[in-house]
C-alpha atoms as a PDB file:
ATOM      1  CA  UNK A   1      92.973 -41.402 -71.506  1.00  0.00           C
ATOM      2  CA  UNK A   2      96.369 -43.157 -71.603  1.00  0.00           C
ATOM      3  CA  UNK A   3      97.070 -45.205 -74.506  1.00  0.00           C
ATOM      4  CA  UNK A   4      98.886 -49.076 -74.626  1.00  0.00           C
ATOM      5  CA  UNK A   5     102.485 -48.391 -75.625  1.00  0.00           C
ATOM      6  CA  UNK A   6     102.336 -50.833 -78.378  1.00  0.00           C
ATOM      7  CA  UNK A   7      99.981 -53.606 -79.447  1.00  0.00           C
ATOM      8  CA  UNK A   8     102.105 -56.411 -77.558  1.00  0.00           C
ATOM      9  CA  UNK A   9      99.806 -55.533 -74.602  1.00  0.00           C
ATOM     10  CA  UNK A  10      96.364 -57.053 -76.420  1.00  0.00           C
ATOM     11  CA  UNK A  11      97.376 -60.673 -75.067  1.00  0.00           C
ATOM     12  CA  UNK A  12      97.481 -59.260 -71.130  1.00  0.00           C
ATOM     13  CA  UNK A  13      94.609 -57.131 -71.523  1.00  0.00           C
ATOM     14  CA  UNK A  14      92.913 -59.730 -72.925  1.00  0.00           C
ATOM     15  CA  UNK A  15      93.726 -61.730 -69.937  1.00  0.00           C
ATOM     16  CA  UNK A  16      92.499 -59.550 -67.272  1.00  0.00           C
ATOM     17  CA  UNK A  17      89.325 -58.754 -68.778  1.00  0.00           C
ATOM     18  CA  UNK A  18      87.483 -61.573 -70.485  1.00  0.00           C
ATOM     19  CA  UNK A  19      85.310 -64.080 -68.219  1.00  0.00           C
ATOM     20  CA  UNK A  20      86.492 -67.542 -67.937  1.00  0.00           C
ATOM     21  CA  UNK A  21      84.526 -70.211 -69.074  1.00  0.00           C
ATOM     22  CA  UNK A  22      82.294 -72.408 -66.453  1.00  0.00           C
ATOM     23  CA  UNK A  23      84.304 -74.753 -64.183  1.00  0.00           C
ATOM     24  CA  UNK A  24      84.057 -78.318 -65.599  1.00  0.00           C
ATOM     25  CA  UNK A  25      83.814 -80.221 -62.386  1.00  0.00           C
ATOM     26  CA  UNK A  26      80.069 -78.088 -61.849  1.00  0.00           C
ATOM     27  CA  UNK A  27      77.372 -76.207 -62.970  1.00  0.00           C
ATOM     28  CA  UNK A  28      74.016 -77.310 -64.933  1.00  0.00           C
ATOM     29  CA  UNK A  29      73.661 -79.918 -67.092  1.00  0.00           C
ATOM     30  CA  UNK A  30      74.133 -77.811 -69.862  1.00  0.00           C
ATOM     31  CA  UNK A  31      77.244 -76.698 -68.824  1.00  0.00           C
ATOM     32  CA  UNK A  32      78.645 -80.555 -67.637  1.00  0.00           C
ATOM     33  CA  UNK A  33      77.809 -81.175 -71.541  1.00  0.00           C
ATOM     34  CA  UNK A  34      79.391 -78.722 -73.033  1.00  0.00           C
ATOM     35  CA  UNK A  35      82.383 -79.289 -71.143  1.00  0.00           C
ATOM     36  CA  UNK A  36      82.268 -83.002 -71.746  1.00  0.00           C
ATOM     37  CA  UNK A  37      82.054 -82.777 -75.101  1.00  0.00           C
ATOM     38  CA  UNK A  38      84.939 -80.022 -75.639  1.00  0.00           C
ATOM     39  CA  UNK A  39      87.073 -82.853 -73.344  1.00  0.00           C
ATOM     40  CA  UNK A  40      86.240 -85.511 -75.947  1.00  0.00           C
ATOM     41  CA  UNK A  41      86.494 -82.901 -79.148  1.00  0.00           C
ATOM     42  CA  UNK A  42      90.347 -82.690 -77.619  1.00  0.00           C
ATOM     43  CA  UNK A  43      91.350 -85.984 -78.194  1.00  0.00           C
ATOM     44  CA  UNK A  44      88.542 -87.185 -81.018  1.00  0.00           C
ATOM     45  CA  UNK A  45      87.151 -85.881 -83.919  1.00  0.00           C
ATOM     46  CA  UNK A  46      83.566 -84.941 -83.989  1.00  0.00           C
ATOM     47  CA  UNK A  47      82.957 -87.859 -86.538  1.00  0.00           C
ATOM     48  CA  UNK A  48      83.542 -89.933 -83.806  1.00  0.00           C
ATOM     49  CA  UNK A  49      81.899 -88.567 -80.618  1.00  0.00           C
ATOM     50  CA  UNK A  50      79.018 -90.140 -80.078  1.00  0.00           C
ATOM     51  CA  UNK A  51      75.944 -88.533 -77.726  1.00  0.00           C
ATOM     52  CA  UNK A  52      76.154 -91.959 -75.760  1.00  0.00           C
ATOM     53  CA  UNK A  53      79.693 -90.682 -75.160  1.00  0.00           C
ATOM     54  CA  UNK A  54      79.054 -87.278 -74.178  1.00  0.00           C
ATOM     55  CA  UNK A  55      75.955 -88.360 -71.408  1.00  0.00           C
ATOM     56  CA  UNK A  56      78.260 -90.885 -70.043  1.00  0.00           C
ATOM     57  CA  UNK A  57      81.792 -88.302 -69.560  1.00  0.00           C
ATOM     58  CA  UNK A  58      79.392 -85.618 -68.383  1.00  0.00           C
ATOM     59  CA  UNK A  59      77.857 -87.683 -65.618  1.00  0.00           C
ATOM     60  CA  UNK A  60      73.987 -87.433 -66.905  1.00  0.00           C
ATOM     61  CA  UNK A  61      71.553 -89.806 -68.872  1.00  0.00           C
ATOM     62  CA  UNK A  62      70.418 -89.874 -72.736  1.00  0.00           C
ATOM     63  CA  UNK A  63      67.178 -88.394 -71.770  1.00  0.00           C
ATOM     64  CA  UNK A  64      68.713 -85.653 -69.841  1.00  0.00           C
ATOM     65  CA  UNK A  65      71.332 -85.007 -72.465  1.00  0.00           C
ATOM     66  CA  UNK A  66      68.168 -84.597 -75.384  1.00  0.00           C
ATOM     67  CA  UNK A  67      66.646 -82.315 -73.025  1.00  0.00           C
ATOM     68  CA  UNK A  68      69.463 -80.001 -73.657  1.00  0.00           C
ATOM     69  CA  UNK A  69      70.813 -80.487 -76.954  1.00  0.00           C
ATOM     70  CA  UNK A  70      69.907 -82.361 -80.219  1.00  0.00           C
ATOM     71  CA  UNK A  71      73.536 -83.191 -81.590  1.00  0.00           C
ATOM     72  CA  UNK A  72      77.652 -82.927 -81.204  1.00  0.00           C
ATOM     73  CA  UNK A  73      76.902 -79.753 -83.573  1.00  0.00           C
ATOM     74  CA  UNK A  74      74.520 -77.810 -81.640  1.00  0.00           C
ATOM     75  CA  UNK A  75      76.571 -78.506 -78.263  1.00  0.00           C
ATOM     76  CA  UNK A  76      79.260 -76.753 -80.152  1.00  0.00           C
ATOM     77  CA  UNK A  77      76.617 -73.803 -81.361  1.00  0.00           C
ATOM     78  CA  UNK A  78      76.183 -73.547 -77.658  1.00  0.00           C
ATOM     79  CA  UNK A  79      79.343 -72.988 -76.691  1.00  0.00           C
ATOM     80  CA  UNK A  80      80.389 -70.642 -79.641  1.00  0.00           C
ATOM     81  CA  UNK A  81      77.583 -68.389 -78.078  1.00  0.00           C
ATOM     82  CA  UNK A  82      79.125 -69.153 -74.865  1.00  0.00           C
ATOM     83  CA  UNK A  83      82.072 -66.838 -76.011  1.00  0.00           C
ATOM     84  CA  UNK A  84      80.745 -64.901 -77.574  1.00  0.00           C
ATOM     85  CA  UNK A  85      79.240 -63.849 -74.228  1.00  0.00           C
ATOM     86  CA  UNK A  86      82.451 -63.890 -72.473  1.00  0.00           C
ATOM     87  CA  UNK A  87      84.067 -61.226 -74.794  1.00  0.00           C
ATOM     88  CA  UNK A  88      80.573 -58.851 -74.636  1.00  0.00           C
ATOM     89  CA  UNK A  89      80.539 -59.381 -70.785  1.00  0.00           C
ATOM     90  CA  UNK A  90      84.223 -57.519 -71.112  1.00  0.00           C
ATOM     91  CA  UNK A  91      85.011 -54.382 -69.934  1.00  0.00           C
ATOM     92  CA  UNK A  92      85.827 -52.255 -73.394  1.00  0.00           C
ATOM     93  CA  UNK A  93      86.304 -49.263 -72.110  1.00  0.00           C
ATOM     94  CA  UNK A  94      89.746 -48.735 -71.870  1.00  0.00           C
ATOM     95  CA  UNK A  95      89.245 -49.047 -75.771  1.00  0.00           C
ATOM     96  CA  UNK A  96      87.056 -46.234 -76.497  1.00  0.00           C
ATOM     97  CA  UNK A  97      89.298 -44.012 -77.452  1.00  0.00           C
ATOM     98  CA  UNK A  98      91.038 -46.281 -79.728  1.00  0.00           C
ATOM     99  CA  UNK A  99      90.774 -45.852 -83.604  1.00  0.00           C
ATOM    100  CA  UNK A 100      88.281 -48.665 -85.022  1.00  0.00           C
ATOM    101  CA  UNK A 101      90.819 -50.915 -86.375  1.00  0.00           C
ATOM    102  CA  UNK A 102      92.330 -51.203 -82.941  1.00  0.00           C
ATOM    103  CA  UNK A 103      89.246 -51.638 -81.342  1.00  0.00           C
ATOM    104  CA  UNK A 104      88.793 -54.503 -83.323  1.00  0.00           C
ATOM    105  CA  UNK A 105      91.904 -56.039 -83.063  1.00  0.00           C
ATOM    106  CA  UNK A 106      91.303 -55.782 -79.261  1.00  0.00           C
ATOM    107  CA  UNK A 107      88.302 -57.698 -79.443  1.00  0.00           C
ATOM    108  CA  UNK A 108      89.012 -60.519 -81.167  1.00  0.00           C
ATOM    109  CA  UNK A 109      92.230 -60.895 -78.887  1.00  0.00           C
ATOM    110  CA  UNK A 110      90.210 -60.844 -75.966  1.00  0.00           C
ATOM    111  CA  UNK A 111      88.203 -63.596 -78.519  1.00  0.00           C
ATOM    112  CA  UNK A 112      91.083 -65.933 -78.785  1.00  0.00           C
ATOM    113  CA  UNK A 113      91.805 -65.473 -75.230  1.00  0.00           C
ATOM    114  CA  UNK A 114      88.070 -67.162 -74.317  1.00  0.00           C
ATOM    115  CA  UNK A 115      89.299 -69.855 -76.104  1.00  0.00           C
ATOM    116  CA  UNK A 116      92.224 -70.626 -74.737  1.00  0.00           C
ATOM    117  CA  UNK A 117      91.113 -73.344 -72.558  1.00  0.00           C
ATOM    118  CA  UNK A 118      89.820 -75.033 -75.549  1.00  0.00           C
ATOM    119  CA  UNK A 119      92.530 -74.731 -77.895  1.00  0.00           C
ATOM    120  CA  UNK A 120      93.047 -78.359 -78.910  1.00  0.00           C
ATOM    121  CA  UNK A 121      89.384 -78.900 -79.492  1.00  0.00           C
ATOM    122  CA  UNK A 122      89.620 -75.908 -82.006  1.00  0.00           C
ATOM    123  CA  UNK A 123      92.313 -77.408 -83.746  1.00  0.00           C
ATOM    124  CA  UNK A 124      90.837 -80.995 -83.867  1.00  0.00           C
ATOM    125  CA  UNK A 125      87.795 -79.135 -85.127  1.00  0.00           C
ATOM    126  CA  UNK A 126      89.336 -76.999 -87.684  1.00  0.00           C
ATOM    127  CA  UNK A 127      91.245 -80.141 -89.086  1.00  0.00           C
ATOM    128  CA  UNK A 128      87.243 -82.022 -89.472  1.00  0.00           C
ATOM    129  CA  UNK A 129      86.288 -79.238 -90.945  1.00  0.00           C
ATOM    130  CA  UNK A 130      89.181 -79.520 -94.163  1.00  0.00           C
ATOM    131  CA  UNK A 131      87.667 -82.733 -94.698  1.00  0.00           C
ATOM    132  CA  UNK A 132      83.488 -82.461 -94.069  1.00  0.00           C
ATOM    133  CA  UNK A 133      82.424 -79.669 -96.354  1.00  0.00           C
ATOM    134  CA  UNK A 134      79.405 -79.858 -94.609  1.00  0.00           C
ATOM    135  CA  UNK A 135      80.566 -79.601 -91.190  1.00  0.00           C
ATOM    136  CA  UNK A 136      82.719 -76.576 -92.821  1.00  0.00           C
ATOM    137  CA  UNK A 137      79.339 -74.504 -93.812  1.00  0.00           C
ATOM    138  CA  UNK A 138      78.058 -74.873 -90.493  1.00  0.00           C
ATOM    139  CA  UNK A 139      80.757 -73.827 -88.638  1.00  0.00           C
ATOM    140  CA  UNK A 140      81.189 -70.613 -90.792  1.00  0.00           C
ATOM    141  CA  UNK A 141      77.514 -70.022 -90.238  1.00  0.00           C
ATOM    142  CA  UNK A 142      78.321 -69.419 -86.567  1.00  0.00           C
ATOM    143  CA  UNK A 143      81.450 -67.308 -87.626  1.00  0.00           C
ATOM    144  CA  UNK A 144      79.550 -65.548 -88.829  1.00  0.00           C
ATOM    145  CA  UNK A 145      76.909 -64.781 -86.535  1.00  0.00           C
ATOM    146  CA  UNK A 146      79.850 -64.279 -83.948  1.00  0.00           C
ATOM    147  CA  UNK A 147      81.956 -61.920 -86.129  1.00  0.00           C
ATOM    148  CA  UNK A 148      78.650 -59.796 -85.932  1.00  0.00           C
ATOM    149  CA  UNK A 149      78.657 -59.640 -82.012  1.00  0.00           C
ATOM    150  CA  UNK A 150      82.475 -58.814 -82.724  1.00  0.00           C
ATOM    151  CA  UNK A 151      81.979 -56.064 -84.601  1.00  0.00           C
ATOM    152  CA  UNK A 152      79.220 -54.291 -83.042  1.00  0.00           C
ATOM    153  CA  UNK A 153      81.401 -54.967 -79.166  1.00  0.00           C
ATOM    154  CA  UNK A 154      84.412 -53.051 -81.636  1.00  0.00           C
ATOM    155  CA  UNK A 155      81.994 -50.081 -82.585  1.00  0.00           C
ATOM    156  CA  UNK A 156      81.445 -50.909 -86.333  1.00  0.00           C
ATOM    157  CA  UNK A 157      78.321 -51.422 -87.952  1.00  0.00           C
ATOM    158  CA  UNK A 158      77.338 -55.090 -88.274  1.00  0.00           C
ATOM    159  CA  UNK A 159      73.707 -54.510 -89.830  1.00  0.00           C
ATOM    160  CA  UNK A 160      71.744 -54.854 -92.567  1.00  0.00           C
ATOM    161  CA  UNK A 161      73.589 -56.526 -95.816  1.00  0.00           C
ATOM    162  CA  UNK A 162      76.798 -54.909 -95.855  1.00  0.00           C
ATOM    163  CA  UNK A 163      76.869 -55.657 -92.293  1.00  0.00           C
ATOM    164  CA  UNK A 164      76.246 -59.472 -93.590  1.00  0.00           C
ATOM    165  CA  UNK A 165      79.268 -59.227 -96.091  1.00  0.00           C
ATOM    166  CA  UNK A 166      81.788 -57.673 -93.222  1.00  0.00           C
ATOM    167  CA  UNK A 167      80.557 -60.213 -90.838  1.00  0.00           C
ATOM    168  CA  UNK A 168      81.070 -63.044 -93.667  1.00  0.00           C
ATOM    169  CA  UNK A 169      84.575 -61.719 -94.632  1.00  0.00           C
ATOM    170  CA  UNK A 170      85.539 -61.069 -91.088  1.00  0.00           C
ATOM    171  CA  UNK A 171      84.651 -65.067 -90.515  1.00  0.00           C
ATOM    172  CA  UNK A 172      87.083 -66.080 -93.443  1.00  0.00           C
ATOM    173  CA  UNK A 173      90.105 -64.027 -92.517  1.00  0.00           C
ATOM    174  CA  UNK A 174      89.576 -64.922 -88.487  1.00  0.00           C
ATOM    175  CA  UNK A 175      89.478 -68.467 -89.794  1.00  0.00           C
ATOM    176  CA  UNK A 176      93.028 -68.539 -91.110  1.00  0.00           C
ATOM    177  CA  UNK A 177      94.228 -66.795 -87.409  1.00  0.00           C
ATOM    178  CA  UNK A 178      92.810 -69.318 -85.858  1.00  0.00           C
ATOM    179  CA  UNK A 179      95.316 -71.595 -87.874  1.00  0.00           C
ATOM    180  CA  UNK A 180      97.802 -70.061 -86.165  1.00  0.00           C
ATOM    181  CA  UNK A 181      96.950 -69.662 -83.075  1.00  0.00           C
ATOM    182  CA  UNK A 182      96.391 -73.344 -82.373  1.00  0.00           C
ATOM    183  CA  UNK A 183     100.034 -73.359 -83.275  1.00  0.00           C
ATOM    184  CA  UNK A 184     101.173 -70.948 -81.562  1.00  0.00           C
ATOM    185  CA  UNK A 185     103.490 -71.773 -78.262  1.00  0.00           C
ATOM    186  CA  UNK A 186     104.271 -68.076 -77.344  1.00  0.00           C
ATOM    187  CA  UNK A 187     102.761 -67.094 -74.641  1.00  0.00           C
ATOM    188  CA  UNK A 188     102.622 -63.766 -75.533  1.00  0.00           C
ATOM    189  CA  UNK A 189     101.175 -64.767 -78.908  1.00  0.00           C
ATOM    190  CA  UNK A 190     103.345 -63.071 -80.995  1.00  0.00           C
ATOM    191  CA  UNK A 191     102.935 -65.205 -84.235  1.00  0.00           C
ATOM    192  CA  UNK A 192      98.821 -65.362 -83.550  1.00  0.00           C
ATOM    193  CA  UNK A 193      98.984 -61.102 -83.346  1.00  0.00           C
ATOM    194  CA  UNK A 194     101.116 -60.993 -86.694  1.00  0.00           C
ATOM    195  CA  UNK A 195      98.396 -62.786 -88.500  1.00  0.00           C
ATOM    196  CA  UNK A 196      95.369 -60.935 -86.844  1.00  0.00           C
ATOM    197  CA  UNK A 197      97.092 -57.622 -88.064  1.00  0.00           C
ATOM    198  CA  UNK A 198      97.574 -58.969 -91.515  1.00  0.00           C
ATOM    199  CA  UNK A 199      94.547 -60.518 -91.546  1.00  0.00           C
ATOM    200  CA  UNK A 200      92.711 -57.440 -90.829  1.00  0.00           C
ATOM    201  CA  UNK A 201      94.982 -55.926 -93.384  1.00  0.00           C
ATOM    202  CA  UNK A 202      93.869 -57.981 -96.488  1.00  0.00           C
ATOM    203  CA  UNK A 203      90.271 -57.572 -95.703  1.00  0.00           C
ATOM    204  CA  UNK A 204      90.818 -53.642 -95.578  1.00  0.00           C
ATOM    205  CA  UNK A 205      93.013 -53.967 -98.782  1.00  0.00           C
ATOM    206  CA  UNK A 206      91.659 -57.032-100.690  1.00  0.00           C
ATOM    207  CA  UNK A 207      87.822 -57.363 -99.835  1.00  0.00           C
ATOM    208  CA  UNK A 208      87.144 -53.989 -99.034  1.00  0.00           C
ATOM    209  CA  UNK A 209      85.950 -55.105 -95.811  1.00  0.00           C
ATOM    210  CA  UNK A 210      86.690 -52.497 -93.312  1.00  0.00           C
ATOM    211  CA  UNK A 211      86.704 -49.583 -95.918  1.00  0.00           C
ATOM    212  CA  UNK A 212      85.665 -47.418 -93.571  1.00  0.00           C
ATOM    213  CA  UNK A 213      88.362 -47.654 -90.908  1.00  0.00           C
ATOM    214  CA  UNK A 214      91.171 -45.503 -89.798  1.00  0.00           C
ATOM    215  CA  UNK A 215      94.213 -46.189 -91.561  1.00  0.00           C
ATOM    216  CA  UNK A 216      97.035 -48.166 -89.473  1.00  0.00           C
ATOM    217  CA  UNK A 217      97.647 -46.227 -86.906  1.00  0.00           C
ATOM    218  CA  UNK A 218     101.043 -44.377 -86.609  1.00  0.00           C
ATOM    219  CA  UNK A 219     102.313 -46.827 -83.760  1.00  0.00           C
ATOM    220  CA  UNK A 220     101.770 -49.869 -85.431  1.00  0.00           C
ATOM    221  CA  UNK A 221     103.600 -48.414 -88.172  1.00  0.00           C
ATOM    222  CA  UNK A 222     106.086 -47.992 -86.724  1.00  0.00           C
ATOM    223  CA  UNK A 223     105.846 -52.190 -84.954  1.00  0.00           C
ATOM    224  CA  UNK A 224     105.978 -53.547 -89.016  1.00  0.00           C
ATOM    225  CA  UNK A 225     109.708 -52.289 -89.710  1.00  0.00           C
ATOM    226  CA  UNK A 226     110.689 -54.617 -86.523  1.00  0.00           C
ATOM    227  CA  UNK A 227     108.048 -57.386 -87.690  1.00  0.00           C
ATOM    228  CA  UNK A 228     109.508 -57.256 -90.993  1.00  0.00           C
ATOM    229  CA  UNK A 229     113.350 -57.862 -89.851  1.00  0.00           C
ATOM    230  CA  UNK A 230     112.647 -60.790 -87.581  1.00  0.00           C
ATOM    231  CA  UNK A 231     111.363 -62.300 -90.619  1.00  0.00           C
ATOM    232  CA  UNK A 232     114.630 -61.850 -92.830  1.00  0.00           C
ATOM    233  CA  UNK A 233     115.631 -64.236 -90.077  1.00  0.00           C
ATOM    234  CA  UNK A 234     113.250 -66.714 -91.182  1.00  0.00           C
ATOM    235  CA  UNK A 235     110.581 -66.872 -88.889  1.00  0.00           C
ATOM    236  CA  UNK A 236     108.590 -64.581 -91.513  1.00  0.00           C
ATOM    237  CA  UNK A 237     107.974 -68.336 -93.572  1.00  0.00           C
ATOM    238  CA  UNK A 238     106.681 -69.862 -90.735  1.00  0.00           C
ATOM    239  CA  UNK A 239     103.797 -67.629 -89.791  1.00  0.00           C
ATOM    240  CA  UNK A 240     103.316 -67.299 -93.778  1.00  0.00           C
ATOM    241  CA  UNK A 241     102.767 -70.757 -93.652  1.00  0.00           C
ATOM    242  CA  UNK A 242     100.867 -70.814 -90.816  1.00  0.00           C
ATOM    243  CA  UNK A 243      98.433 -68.053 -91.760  1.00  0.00           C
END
């Protein structure tokens, strides 16, 4: 099976694989709220949507809107699991020949690219969460739960309590990519794939979290030198920062 040239080509074949989310302007209720409250999550924080809010931009009433969901939090639940179809309804397997770590790093690409649409919502979420510890715990709890679909779609065992741990640690360090990806203006996501592959680095060097993986593979090696270069020009502090 012919192999990617280099790991630049995660963002396009992220691209062409994963399923779009539902069309706003249709679809089931469900759907209408979802997407009504990801518009509003844009421009408001979640302290400040109100379910009123949500029934009224997604063109249904109260009782219809209860039907469906009990609050802002579990209409984000909802579409977290949403994504977490998209990426499992992927084809993967152009990756099965691909050492773990890569298959990984594939995944969660194809991950960010789900999101996409949503991008400011994440960010207006992620800066709630700094400030709502609360908010924060729930949010990891569906990391978490995610980062165990992840896993398993990348080939590596997500069960039982280690499983638990790898899924936990995998949330943390995917949390501080997500950092910089919502501040990331490359298309080609250069910045966002520097911090995924260090990312994944500290939790198989720090945390022990992907202790059983294949060691970098000889290819990316070989990308670091170059990564490492650009950065003596100073763009190196940015994604530091940003990570």
């Amino acid at each position: 099976m012919a192999r990617r040239p280099a790991r630049k080509s995660a963002a396009k074949s992220a691209r062409s694989s994963v399923q779009r989310p539902a069309a706003t302007t249709a679809g089931s209720d469900r759907e209408k709220v979802i997407a009504a409250f990801l518009s509003l999550l844009a421009e408001t924080p979640i302290e400040g949507i109100g379910l009123a809010e949500i029934a009224a931009d997604a063109g249904i009433s109260l009782a219809q809107l209860r039907g469906e969901f009990a609050s802002p939090i579990a209409i984000y639940a909802a579409h977290v699991k949403a994504i977490d179809r998209a990426v499992l309804a992927a084809d993967l397997s152009d990756m099965a020949e691909e050492p773990p770590r890569e298959r990984l790093f594939d995944v969660l690409m194809r991950r960010l690219e789900a999101m996409a649409p949503h991008r400011e919502a994440v960010r207006s979420l992620l800066r709630s969460a700094m400030r709502n510890p609360p908010l924060a715990f729930a949010l990891n709890g569906f990391a978490m739960r995610s980062q165990q679909w992840m896993l398993t779609a990348a080939g590596i065992n997500a069960s039982g309590p280690r499983g638990m741990i790898r899924a936990q640690g995998l949330a943390l360090l995917f949390g501080s990519v997500l950092r910089a990806w919502t501040g990331d203006d490359d298309p080609g996501l250069a910045r966002t794939m520097a911090a995924l592959d260090r990312a994944l680095a500290r939790g198989q060097r720090i945390l022990g979290l992907l202790d059983d993986l294949s060691h970098i593979p000889s290819r990316l090696c070989r990308l670091r030198p170059r990564r490492r270069r650009r950065g003596r020009g100073g763009d190196a502090d940015e994604e530091t920062a940003t990570a």
